[in-house]
N, C-alpha and C. Protein backbone atom coordinates (compact mmCIF):
# COMPACT_ATOMS: atom_id res chain seq x y z
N UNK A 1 147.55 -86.81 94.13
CA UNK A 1 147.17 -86.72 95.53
C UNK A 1 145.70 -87.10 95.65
N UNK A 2 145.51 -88.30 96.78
CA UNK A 2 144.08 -88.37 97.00
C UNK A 2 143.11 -87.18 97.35
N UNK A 3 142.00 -87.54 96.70
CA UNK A 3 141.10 -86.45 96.72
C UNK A 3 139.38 -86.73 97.57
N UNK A 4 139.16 -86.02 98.53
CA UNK A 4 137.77 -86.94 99.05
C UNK A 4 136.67 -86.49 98.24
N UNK A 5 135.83 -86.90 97.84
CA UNK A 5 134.46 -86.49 97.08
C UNK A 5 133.73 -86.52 97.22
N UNK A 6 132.41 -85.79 97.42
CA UNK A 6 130.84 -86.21 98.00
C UNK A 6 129.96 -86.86 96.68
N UNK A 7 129.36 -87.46 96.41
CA UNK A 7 128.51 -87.90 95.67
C UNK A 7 127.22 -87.42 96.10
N UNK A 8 126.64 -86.97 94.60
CA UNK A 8 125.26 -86.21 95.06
C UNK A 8 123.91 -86.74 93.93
N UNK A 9 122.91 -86.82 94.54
CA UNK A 9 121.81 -87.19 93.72
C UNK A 9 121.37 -85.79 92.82
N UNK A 10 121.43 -85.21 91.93
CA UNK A 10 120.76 -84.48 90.94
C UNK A 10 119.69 -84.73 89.85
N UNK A 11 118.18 -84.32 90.23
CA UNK A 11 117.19 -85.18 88.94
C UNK A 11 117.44 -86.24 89.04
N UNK A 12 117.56 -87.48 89.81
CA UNK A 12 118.14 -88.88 89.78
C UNK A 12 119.22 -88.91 89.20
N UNK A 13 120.10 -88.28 88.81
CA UNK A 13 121.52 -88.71 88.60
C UNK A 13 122.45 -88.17 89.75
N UNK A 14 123.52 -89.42 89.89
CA UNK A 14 124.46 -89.46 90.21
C UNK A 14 125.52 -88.42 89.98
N UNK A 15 125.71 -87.25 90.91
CA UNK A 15 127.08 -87.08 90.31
C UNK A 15 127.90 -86.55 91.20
N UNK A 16 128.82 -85.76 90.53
CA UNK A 16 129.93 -85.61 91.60
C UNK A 16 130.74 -84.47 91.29
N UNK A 17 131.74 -83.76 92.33
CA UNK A 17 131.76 -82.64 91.87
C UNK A 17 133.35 -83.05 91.76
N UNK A 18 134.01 -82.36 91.41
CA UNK A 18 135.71 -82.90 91.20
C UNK A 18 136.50 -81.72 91.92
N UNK A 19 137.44 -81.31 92.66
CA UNK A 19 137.77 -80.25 93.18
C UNK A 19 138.60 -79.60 92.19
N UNK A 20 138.82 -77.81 92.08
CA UNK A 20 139.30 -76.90 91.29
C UNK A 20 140.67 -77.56 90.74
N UNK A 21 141.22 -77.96 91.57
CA UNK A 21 142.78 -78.43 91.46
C UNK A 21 143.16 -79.33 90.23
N UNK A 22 142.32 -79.94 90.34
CA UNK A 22 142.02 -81.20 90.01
C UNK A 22 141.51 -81.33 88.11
N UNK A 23 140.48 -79.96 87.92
CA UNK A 23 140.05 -79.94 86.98
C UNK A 23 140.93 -78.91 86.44
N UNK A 24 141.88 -77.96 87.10
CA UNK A 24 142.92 -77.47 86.24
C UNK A 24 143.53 -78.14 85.79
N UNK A 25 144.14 -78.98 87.06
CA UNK A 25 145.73 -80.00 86.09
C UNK A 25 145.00 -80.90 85.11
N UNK A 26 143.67 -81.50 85.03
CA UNK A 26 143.69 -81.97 83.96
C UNK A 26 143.04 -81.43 82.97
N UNK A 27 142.57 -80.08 83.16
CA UNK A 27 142.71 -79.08 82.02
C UNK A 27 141.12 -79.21 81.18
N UNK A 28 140.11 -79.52 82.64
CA UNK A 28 139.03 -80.05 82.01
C UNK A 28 137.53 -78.37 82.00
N UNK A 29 137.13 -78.85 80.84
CA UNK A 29 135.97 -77.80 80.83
C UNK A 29 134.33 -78.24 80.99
N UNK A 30 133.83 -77.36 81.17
CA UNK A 30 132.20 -77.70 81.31
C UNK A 30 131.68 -78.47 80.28
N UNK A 31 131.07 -79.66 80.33
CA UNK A 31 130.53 -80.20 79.16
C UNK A 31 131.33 -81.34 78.03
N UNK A 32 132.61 -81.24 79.00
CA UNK A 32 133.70 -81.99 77.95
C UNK A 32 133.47 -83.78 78.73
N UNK A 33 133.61 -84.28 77.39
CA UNK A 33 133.36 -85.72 77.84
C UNK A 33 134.55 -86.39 78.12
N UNK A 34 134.52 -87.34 78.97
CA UNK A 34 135.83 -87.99 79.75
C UNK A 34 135.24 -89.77 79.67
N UNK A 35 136.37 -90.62 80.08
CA UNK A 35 136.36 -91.85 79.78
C UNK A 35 136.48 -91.84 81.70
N UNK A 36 135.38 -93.29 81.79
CA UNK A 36 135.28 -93.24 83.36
C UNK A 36 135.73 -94.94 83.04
N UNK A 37 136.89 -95.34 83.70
CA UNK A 37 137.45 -96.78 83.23
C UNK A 37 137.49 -97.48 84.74
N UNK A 38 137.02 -98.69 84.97
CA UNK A 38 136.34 -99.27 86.08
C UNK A 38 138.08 -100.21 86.26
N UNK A 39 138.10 -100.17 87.27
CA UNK A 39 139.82 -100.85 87.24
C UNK A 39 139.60 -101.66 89.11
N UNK A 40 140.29 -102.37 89.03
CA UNK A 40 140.68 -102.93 90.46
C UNK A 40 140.61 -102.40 91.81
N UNK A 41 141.55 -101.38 91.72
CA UNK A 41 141.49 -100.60 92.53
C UNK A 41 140.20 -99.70 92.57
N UNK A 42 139.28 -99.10 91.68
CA UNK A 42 138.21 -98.28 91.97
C UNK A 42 138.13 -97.80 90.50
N UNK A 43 137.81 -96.68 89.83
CA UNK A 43 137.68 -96.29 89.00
C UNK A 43 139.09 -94.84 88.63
N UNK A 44 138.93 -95.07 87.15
CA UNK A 44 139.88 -93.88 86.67
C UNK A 44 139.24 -93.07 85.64
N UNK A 45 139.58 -91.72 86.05
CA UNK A 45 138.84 -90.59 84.66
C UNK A 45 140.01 -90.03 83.75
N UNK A 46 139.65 -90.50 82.51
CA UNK A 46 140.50 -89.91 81.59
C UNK A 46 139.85 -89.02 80.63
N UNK A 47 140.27 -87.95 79.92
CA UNK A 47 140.19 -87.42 79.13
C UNK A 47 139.23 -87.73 77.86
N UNK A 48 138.43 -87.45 77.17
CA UNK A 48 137.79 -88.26 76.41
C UNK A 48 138.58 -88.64 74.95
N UNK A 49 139.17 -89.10 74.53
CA UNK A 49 140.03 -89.46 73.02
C UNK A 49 139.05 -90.68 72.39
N UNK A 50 138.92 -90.02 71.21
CA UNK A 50 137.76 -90.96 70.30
C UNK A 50 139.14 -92.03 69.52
N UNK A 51 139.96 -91.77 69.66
CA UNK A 51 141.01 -93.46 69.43
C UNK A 51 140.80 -94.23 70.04
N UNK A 52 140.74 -93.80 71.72
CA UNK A 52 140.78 -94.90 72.72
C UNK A 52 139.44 -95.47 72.79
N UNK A 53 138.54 -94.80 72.53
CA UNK A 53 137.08 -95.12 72.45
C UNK A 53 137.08 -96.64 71.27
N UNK A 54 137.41 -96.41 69.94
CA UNK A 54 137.33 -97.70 69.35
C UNK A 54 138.36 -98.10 69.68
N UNK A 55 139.13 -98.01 70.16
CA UNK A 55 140.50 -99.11 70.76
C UNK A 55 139.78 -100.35 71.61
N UNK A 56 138.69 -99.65 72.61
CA UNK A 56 138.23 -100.21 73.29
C UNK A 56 137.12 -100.91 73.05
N UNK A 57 136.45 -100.76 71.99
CA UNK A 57 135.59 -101.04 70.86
C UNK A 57 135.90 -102.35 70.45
N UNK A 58 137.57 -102.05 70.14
CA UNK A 58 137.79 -103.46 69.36
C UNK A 58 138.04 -104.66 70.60
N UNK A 59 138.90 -104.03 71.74
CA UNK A 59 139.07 -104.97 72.82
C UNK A 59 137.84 -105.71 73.46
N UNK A 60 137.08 -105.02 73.61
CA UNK A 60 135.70 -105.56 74.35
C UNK A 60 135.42 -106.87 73.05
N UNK A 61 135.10 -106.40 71.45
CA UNK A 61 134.70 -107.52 70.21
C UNK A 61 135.65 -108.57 70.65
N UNK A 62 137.12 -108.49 70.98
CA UNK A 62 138.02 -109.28 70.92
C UNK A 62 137.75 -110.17 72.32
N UNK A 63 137.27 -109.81 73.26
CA UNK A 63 136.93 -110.61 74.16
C UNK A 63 135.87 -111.26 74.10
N UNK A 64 135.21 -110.63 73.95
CA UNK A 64 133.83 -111.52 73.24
C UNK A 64 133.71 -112.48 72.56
N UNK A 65 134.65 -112.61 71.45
CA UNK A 65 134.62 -113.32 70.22
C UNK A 65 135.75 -114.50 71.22
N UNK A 66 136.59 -114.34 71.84
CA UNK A 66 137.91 -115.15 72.14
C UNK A 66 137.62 -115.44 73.51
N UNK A 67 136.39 -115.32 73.75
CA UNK A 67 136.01 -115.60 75.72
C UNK A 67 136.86 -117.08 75.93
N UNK A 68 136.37 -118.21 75.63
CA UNK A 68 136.75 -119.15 75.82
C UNK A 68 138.20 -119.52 76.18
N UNK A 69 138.71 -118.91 75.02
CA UNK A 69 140.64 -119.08 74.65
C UNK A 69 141.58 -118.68 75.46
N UNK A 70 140.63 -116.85 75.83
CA UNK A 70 141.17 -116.33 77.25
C UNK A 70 141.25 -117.18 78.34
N UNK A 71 139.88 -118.04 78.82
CA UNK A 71 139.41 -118.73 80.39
C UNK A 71 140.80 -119.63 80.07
N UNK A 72 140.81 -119.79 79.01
CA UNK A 72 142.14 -121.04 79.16
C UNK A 72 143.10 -120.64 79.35
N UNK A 73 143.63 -119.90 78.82
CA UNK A 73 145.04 -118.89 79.10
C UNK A 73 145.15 -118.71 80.55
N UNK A 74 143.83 -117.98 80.59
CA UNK A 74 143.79 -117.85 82.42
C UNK A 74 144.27 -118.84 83.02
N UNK A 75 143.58 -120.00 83.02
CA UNK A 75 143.55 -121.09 83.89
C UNK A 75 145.12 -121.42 83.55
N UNK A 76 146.04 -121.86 82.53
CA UNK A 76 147.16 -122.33 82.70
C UNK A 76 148.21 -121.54 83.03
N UNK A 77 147.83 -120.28 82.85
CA UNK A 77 148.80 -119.39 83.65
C UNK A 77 148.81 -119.27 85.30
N UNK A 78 147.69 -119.67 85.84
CA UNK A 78 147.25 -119.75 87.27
C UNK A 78 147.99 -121.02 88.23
N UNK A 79 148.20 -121.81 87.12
CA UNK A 79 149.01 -123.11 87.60
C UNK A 79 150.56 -123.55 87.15
């Protein structure tokens, strides 16, 4: 269920508060680190898992290293 959120300046940071509901069902505690993943639609918070962390580690090297090969893929799949 959508959730509205205020964003607040603290010491110059950004932050935000998450509502009770919200931090039960996903079962989150003070101080616990979470994955903030930037997506199309807006952003998603997940849980913090140090797998997915180098999973993503390797995906980002793999784009990097294969930029080119991708733009092409792109492009002939587009047509």
């Amino acid at each position: 269920m959508p959730h509205e959120i205020t964003l607040n300046i603290v010491n110059g940071d950004l932050r935000l508060t998450l509502p009770e509901d919200v931090v039960d069902h996903m079962r989150l505690e003070d101080g616990q680190r979470v994955h903030l993943i930037e997506t199309s639609q807006g952003v998603l918070l997940v849980p913090y898992d140090a797998d997915f962390d180098d999973a993503m580690q390797i995906y980002e090297d793999g784009v990097s290293t294969y930029k080119d090969a991708l733009c092409t893929l792109a492009d002939t799949r587009s047509t």
